[in-house]
N, C-alpha and C. Protein backbone atom coordinates (compact mmCIF):
# COMPACT_ATOMS: atom_id res chain seq x y z
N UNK A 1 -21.55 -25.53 -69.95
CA UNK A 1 -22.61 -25.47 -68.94
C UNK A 1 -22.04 -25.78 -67.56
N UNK A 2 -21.16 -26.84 -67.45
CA UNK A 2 -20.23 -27.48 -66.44
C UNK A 2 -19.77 -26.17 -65.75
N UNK A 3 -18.80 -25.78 -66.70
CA UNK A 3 -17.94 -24.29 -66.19
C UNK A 3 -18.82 -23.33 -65.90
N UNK A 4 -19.82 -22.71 -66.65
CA UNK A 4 -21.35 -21.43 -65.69
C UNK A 4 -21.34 -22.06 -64.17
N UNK A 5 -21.64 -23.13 -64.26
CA UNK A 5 -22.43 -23.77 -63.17
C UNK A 5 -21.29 -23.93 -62.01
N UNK A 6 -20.37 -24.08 -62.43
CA UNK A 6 -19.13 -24.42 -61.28
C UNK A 6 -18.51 -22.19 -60.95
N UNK A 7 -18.77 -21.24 -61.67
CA UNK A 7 -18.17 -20.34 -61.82
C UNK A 7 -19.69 -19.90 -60.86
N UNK A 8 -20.66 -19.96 -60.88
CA UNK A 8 -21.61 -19.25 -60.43
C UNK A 8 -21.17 -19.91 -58.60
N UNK A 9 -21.41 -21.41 -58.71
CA UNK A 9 -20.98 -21.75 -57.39
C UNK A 9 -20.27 -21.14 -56.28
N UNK A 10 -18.95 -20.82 -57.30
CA UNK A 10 -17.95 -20.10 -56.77
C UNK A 10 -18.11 -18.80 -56.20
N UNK A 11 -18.75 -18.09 -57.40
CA UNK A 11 -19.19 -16.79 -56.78
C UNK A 11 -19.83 -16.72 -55.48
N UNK A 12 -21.08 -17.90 -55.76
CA UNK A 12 -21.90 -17.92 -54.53
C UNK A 12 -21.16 -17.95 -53.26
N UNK A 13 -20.04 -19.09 -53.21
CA UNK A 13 -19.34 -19.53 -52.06
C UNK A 13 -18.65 -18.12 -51.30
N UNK A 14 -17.76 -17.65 -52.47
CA UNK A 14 -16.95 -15.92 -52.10
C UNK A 14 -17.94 -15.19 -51.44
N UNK A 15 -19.17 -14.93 -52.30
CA UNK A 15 -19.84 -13.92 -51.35
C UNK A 15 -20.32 -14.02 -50.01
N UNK A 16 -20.81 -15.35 -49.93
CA UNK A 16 -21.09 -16.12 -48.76
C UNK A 16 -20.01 -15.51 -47.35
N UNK A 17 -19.19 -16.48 -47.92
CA UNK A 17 -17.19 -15.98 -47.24
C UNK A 17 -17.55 -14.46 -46.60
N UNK A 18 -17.31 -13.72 -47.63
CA UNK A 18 -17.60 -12.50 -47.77
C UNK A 18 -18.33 -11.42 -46.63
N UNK A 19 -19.72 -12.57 -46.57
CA UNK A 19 -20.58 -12.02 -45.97
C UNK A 19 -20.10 -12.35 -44.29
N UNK A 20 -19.92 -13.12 -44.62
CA UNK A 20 -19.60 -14.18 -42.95
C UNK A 20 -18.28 -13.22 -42.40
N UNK A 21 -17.99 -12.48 -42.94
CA UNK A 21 -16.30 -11.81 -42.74
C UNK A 21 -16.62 -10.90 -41.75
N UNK A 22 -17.74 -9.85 -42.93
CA UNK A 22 -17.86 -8.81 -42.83
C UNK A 22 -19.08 -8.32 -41.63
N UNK A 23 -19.75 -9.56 -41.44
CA UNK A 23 -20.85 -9.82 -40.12
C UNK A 23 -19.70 -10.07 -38.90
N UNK A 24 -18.44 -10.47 -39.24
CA UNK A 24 -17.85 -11.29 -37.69
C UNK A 24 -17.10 -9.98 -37.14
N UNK A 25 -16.77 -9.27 -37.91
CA UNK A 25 -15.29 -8.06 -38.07
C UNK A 25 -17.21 -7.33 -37.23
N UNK A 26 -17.86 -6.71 -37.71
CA UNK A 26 -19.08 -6.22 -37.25
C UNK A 26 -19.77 -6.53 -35.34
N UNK A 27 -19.65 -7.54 -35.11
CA UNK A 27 -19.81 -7.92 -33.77
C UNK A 27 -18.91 -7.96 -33.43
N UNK A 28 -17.26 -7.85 -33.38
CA UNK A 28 -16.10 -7.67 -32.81
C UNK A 28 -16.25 -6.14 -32.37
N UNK A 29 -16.45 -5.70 -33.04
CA UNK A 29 -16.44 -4.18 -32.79
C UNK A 29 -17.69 -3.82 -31.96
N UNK A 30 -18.65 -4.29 -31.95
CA UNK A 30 -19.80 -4.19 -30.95
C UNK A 30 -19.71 -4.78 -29.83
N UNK A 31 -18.43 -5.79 -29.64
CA UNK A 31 -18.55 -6.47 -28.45
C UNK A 31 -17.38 -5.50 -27.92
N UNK A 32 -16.79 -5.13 -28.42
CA UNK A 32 -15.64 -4.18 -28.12
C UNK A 32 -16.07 -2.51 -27.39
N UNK A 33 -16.66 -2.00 -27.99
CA UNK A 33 -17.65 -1.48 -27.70
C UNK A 33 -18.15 -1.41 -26.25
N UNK A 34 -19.24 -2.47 -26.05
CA UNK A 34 -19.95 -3.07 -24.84
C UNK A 34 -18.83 -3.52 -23.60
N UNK A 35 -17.49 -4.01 -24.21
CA UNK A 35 -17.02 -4.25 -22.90
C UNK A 35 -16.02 -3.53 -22.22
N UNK A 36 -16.09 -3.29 -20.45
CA UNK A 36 -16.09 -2.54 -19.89
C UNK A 36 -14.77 -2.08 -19.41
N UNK A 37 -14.04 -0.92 -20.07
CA UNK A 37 -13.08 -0.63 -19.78
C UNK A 37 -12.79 -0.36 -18.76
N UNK A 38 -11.24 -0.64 -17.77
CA UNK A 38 -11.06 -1.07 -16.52
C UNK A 38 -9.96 0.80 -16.41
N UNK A 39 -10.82 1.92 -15.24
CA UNK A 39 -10.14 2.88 -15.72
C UNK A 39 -8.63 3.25 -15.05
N UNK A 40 -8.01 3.73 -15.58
CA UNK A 40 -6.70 4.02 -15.12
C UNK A 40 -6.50 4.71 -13.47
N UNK A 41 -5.88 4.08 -12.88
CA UNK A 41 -5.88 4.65 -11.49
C UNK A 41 -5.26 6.03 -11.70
N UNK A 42 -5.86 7.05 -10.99
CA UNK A 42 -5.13 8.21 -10.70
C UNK A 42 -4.17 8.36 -9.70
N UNK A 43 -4.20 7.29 -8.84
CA UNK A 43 -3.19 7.54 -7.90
C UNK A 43 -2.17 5.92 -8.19
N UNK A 44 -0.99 6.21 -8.44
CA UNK A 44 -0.19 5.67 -8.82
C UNK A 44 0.07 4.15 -7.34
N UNK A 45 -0.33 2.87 -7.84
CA UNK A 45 -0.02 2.34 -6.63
C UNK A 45 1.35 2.24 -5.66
N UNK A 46 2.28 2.56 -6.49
CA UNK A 46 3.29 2.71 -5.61
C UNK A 46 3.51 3.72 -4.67
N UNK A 47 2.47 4.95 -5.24
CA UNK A 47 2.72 6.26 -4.27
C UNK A 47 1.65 5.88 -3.20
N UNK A 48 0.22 4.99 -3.31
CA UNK A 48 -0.54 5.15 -2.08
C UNK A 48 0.76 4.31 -0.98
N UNK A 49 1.43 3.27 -1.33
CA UNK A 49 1.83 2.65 -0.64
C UNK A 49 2.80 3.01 -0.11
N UNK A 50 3.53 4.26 -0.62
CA UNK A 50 4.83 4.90 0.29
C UNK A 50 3.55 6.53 1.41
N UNK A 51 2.84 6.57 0.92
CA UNK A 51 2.01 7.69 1.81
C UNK A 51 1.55 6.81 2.84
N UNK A 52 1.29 5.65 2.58
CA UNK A 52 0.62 5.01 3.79
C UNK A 52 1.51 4.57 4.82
N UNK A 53 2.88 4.75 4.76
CA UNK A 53 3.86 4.82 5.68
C UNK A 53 4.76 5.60 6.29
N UNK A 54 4.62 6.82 5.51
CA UNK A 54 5.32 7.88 6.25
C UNK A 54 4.67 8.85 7.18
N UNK A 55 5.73 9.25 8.13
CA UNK A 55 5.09 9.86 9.19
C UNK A 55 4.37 11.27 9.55
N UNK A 56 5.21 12.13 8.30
CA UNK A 56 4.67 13.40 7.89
C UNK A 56 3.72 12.75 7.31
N UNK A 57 2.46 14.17 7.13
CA UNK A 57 1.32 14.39 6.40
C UNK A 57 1.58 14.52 5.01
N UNK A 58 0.88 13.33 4.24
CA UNK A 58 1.37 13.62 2.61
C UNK A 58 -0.44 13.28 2.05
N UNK A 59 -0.49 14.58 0.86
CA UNK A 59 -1.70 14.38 0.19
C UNK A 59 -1.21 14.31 -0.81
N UNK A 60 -2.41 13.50 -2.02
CA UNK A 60 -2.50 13.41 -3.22
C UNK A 60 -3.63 14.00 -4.07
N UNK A 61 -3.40 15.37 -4.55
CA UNK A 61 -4.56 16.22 -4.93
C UNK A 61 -4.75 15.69 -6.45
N UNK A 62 -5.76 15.63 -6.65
CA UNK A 62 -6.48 15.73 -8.65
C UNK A 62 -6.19 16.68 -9.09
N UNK A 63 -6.64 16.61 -10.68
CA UNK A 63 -6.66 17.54 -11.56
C UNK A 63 -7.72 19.01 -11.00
N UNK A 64 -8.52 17.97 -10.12
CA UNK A 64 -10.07 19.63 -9.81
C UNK A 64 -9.57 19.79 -8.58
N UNK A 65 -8.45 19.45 -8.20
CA UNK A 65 -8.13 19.60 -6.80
C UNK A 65 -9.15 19.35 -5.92
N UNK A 66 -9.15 17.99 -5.81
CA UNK A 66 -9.74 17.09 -5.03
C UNK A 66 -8.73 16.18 -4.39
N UNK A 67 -8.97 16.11 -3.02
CA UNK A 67 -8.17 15.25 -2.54
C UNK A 67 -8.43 13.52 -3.01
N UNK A 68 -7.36 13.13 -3.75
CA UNK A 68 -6.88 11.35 -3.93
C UNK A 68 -7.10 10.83 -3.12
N UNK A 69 -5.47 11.13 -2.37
CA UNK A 69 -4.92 10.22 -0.91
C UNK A 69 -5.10 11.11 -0.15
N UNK A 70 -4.84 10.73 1.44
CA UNK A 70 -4.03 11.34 2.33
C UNK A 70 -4.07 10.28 3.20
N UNK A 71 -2.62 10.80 3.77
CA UNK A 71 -2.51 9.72 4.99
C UNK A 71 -2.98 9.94 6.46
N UNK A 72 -2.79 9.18 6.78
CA UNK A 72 -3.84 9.14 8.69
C UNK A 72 -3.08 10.88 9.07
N UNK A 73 -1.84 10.96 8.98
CA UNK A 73 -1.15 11.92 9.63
C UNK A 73 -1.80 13.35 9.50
N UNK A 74 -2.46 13.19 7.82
CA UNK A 74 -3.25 14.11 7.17
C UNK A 74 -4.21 14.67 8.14
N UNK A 75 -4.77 13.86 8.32
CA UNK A 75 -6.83 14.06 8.98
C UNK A 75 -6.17 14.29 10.49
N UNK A 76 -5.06 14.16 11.03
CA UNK A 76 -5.12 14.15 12.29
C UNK A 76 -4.60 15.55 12.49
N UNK A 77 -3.72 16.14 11.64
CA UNK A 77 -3.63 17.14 11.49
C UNK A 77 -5.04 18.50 11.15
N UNK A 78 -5.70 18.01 10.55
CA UNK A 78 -6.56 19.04 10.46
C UNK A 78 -6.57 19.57 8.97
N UNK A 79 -5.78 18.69 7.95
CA UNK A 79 -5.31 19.44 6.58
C UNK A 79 -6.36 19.31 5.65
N UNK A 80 -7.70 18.09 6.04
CA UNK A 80 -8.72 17.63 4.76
C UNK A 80 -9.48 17.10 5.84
N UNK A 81 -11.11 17.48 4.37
CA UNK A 81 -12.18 17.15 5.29
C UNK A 81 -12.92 16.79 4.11
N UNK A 82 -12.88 15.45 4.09
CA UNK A 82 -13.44 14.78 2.92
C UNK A 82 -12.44 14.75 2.03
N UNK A 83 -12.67 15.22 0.70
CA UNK A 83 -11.94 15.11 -0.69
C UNK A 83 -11.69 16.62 -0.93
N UNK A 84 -11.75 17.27 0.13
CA UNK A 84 -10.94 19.26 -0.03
C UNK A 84 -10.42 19.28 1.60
N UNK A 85 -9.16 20.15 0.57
CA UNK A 85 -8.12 20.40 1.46
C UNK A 85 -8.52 21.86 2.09
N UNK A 86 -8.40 21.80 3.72
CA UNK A 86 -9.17 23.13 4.13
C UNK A 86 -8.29 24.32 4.84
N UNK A 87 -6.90 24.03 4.32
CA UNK A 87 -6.22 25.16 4.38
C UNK A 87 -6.09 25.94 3.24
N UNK A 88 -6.41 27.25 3.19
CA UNK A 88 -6.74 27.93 2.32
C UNK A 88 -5.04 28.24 1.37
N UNK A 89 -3.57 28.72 2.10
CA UNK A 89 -2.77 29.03 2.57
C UNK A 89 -2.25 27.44 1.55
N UNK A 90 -2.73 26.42 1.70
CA UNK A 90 -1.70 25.17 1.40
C UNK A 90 -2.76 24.72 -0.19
N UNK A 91 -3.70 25.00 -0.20
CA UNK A 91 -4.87 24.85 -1.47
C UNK A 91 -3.95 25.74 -2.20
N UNK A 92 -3.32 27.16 -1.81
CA UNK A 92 -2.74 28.27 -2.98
C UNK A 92 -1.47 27.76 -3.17
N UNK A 93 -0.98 27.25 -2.53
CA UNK A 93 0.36 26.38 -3.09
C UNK A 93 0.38 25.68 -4.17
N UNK A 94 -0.77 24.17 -3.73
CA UNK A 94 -1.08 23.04 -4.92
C UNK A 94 -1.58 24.21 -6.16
N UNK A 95 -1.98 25.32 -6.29
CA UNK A 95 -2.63 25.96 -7.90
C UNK A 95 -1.40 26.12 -8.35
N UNK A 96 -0.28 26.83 -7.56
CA UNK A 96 0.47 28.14 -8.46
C UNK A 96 1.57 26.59 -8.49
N UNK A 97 1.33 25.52 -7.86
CA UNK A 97 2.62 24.33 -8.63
C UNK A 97 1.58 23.92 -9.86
N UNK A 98 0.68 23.98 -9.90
CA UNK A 98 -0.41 23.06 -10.92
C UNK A 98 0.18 23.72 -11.87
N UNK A 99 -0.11 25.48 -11.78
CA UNK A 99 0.47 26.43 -13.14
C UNK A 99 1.40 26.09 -13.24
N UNK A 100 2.56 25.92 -12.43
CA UNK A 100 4.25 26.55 -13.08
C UNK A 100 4.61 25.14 -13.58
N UNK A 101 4.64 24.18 -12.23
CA UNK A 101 5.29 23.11 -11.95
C UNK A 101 6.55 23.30 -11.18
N UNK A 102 6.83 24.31 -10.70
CA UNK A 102 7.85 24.51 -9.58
C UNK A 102 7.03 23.84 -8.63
N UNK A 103 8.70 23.61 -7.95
CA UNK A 103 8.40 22.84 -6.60
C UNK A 103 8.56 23.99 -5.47
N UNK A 104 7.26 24.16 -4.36
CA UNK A 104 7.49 25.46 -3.66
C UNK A 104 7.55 24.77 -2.33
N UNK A 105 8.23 25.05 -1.38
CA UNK A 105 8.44 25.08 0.17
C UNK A 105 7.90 26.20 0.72
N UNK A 106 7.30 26.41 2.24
CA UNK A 106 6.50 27.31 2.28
C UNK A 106 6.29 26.96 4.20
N UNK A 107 6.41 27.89 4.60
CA UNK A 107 6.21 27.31 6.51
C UNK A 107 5.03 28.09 7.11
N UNK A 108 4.01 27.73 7.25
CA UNK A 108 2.37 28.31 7.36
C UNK A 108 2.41 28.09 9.28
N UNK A 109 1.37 28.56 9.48
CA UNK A 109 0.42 28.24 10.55
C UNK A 109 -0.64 28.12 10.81
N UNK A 110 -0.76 27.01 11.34
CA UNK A 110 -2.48 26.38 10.97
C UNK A 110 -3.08 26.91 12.39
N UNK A 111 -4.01 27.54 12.06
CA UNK A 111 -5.30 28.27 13.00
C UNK A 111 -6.25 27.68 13.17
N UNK A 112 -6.64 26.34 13.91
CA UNK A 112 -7.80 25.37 13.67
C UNK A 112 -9.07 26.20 14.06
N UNK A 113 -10.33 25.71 13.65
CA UNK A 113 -11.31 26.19 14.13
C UNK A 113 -11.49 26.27 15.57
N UNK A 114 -12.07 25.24 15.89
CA UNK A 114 -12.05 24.91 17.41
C UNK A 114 -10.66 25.53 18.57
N UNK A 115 -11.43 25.27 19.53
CA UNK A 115 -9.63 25.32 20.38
C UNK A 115 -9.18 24.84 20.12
N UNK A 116 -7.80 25.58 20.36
CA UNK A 116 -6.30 24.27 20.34
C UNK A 116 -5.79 25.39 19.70
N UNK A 117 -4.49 24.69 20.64
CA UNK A 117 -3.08 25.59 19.82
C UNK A 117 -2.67 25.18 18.50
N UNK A 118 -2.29 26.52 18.12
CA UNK A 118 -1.85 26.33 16.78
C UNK A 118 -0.50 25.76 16.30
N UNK A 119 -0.22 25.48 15.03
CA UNK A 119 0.27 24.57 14.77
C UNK A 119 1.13 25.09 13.50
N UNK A 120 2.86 25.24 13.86
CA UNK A 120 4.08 25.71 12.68
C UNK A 120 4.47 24.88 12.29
N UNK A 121 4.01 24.47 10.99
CA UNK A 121 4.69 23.31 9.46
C UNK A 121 5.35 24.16 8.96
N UNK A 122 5.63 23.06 7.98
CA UNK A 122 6.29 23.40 6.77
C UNK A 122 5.91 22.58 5.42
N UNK A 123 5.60 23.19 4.74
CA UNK A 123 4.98 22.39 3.54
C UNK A 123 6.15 22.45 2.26
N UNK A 124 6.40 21.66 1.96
CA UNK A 124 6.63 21.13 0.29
C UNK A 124 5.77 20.74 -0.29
N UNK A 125 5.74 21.37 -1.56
CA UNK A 125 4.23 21.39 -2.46
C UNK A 125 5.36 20.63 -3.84
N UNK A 126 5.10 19.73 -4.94
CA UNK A 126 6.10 19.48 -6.01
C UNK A 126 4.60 18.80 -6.94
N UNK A 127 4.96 18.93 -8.35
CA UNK A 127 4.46 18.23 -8.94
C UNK A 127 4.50 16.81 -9.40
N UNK A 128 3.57 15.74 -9.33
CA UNK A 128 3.33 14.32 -9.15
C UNK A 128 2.36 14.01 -10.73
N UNK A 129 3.68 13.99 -11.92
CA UNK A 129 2.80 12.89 -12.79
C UNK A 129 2.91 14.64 -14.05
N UNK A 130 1.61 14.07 -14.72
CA UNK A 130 1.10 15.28 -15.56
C UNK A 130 -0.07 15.84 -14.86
N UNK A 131 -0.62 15.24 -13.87
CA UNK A 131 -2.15 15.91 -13.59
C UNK A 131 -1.98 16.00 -12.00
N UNK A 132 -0.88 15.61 -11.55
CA UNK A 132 -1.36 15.14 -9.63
C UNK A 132 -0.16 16.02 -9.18
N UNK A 133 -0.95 15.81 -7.77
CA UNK A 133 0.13 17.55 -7.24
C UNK A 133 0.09 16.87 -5.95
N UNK A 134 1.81 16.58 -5.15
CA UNK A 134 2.25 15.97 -4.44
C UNK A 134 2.14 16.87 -3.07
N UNK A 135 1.47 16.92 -1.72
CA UNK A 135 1.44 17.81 -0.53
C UNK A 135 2.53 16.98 0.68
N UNK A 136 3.63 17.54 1.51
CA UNK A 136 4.01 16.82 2.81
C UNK A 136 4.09 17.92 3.46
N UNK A 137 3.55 17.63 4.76
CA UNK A 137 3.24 18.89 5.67
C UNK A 137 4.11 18.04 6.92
N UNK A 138 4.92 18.66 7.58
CA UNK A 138 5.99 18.73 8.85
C UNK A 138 5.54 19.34 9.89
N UNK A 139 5.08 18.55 10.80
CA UNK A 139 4.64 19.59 11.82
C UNK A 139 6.15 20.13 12.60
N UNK A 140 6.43 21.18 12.85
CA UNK A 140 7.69 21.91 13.21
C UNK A 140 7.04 22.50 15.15
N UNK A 141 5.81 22.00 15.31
CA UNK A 141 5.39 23.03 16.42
C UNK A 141 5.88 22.52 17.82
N UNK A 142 6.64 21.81 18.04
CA UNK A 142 7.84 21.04 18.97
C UNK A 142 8.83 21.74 18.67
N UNK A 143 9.32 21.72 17.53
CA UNK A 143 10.51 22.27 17.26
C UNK A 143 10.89 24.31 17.80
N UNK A 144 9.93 24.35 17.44
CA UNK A 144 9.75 25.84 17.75
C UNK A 144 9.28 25.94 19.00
N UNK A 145 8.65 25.34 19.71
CA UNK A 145 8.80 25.51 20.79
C UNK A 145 9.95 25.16 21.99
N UNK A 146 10.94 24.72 21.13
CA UNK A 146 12.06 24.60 21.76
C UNK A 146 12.75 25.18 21.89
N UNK A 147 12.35 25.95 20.70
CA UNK A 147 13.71 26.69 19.87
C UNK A 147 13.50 28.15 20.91
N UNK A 148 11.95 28.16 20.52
CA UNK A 148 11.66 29.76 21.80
C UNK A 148 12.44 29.24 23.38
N UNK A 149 11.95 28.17 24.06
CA UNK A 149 12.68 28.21 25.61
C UNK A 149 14.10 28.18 25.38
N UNK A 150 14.91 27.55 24.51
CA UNK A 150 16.69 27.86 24.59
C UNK A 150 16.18 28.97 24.27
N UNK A 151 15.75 29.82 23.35
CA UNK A 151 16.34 31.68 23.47
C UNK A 151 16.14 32.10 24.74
N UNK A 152 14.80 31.78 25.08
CA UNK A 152 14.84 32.62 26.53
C UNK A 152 15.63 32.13 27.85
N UNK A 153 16.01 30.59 27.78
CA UNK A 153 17.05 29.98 28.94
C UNK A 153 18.43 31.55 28.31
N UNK A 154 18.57 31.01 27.38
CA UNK A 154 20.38 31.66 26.78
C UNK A 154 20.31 33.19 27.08
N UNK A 155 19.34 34.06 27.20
CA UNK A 155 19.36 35.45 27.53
C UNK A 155 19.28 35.11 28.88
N UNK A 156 18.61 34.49 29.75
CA UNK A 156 18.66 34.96 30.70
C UNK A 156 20.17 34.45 31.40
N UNK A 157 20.27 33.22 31.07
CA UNK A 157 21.62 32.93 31.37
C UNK A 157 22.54 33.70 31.09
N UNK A 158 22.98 34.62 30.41
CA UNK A 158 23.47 35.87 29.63
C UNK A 158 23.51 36.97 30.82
N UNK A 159 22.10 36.68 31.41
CA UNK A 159 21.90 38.14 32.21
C UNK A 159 23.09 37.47 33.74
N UNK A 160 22.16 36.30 34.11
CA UNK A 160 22.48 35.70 35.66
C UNK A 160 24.17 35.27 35.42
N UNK A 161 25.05 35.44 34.10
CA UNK A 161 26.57 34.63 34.26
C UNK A 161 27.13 36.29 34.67
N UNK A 162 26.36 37.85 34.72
CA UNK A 162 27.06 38.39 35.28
C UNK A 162 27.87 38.93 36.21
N UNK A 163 26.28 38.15 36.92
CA UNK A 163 26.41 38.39 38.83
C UNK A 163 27.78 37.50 39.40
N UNK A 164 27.88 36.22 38.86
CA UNK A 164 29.06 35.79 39.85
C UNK A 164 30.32 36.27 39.01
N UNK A 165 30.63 36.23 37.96
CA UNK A 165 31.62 37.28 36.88
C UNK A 165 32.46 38.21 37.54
N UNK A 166 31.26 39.46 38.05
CA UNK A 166 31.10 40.47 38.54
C UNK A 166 32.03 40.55 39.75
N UNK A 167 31.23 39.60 40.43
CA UNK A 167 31.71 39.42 42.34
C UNK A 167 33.20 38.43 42.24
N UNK A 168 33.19 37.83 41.20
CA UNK A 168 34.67 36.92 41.25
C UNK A 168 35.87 37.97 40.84
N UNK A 169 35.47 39.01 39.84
CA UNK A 169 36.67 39.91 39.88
C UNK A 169 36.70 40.65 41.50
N UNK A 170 35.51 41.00 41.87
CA UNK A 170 35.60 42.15 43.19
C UNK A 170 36.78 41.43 44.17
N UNK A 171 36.45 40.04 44.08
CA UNK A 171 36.42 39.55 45.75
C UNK A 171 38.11 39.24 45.08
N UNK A 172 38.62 38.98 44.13
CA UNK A 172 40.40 38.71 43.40
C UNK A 172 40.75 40.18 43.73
N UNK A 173 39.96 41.27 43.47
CA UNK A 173 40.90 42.16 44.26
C UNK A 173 40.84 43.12 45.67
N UNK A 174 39.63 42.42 46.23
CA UNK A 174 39.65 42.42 47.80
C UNK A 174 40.61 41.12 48.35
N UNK A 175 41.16 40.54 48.05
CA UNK A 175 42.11 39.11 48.62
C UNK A 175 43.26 39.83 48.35
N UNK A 176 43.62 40.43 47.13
CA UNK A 176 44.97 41.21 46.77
C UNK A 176 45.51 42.30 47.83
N UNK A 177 44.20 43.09 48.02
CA UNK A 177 44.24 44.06 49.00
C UNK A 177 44.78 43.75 50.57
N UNK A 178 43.68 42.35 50.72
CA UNK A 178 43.97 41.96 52.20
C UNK A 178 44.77 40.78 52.40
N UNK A 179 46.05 41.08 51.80
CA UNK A 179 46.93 40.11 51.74
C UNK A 179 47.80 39.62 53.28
N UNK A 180 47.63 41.31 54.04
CA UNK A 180 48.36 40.98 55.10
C UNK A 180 47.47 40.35 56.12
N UNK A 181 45.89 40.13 55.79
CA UNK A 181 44.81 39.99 56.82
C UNK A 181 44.73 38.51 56.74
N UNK A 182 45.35 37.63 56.95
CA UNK A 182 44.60 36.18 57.60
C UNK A 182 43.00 36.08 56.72
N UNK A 183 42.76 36.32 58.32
CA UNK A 183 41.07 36.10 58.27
C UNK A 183 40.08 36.75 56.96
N UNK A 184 40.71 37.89 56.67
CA UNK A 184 40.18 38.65 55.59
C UNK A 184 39.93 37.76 54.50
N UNK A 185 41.85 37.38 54.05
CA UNK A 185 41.43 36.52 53.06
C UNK A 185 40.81 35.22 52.99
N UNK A 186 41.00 34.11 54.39
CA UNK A 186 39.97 33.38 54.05
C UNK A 186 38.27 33.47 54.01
N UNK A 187 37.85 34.59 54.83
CA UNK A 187 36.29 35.10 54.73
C UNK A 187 35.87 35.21 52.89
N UNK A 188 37.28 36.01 52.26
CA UNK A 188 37.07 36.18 50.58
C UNK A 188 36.78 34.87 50.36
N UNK A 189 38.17 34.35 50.10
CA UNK A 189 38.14 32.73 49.65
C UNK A 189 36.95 32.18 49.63
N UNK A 190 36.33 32.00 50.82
CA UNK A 190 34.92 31.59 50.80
C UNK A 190 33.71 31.88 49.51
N UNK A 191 33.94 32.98 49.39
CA UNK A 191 33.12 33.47 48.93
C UNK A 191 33.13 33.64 47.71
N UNK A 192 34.41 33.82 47.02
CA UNK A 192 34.84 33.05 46.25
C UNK A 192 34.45 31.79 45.71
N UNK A 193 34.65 30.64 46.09
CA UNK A 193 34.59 29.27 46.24
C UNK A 193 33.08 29.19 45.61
N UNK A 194 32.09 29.93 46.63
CA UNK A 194 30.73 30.35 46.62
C UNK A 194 30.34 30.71 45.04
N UNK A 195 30.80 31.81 44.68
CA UNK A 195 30.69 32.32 43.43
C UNK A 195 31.20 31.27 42.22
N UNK A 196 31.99 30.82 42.32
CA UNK A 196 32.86 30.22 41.30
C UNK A 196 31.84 28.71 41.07
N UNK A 197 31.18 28.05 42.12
CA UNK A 197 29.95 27.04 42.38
C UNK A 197 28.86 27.17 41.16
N UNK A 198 28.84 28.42 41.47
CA UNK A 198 27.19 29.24 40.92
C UNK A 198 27.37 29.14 39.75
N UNK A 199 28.82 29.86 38.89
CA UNK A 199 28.97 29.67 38.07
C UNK A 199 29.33 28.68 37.15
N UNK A 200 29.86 27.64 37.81
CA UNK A 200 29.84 26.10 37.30
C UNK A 200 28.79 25.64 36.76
N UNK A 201 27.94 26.12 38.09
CA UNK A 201 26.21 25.50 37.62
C UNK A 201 25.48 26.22 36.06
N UNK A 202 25.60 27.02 36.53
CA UNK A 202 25.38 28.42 34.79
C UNK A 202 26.12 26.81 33.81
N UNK A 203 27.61 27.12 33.77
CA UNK A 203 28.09 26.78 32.45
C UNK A 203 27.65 25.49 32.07
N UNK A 204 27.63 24.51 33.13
CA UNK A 204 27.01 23.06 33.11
C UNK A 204 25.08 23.33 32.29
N UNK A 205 24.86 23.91 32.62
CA UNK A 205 23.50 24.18 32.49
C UNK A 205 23.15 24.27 30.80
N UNK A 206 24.44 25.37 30.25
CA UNK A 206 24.58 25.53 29.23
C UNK A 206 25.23 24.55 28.11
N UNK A 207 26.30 23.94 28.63
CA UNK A 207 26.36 22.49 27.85
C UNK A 207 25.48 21.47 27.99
N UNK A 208 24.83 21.27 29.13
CA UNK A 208 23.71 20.25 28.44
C UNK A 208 22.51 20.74 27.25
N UNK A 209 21.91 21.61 27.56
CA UNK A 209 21.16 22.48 26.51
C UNK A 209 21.00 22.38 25.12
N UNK A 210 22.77 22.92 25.14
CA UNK A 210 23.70 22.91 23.47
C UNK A 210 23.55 21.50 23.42
C-alpha cells in the first residue's frame, strides 16, 4: 500500500514537473515573439561616417532605389530631392550596376531646372554590400573650364608667336643686307630688340600657363 501510495505521488510530482516545463518553454516563446526586434541598419555605420566627410557628392541608394544617405555636397549639387535621385542619366547607372554589379564611370551634364549654368561631373557608380549601390559625383565644371581658356590662350598664342617670328627673320636679313649702312643697321637693331621683347612676353606667358 506504502509503495501504490509513494509510486502514485511520484507520478503526481513528474507530471506536475512536467506541466510546469512545458507552460515555461510556452511563454518563452510568446515573450519572444512580443519582443521588439531592433532592425538591421541599411546603411552601414561606417559608410554614413566616411560620406559625411568627403568633399565630392556621395549617395547611398536602397534596394527600391531610394535614396539612404547623401551628403551636404549631394543636395547642393542638385543630385536628390528627398529620398529620389533626380538625374535621370545617374538613376540609369545605379540599375544597370544593381543588374551586373560592374562598377561603371560615366561623365554627364547636369541641366538644372531653373537658371544656372550647367554643370560637367563625373560619376562612379560601384556596388555597396548585397542590396546598396554606392554614387560619387565630381564636379569637373572648373576643370573644364580651364581646360577650354588654355585651348583658346594656346591657339591664339600659336597665331600671335608668328608675327614677331616672321619680322625677326625679315629684319636678320635686312641688317645682313645693310651691313655697309651705320644707321640702317642700328634703325634694324631696334627693331629687332622690339620684336625679340614681344616675343619673350608670348613665351613667358606660356610657361606660366603650363
Amino acid at each position: 500500500m506504502e509503495s501504490s501510495t509513494a509510486a502514485l505521488v511520484g507520478g503526481l510530482i513528474g507530471a506536475f514537473l512536467g506541466a510546469v516545463t512545458v507552460l515555461a518553454w510556452r511563454l518563452s516563446e510568446r515573450d519572444q515573439g512580443r519582443a521588439p526586434q531592433s532592425p538591421e541598419p541599411l546603411v552601414p555605420p561606417g559608410v554614413a561616417a566616411v560620406l559625411s566627410v568627403l568633399r565630392s557628392s556621395a549617395l547611398v541608394v536602397g534596394p527600391s532605389d531610394e535614396v539612404l544617405k547623401a551628403s551636404a555636397p549631394a543636395h547642393v549639387l542638385g543630385l536628390v530631392d528627398g529620398t529620389r535621385v533626380v538625374v535621370p542619366e545617374l538613376m540609369s547607372l545605379v540599375q544597370q550596376v544593381r543588374r551586373d554589379g560592374q562598377i561603371r564611370e560615366h561623365d554627364l551634364v547636369l541641366r538644372p531646372s531653373r537658371r544656372g549654368p550647367r554643370r560637367h561631373v563625373a560619376a562612379r557608380v560601384a556596388p555597396l554590400g548585397g542590396r546598396l549601390v554606392l554614387v560619387l559625383v565630381e564636379d569637373r565644371t572648373r576643370e573644364r573650364r580651364v581646360d577650354a581658356i588654355r585651348r583658346d590662350f594656346v591657339a591664339n598664342v600659336s597665331h600671335e608667336l608668328k608675327t614677331p617670328v616672321g619680322a625677326l627673320n625679315l629684319l636678320a636679313e635686312a641688317v645682313a643686307e645693310a651691313a655697309d649702312d651705320p644707321e640702317a643697321v642700328q634703325r634694324f637693331s631696334a627693331r629687332m630688340r622690339t620684336e625679340s621683347e614681344r616675343l619673350t612676353r608670348l613665351v613667358q606667358q606660356i610657361i606660366e600657363l603650363s
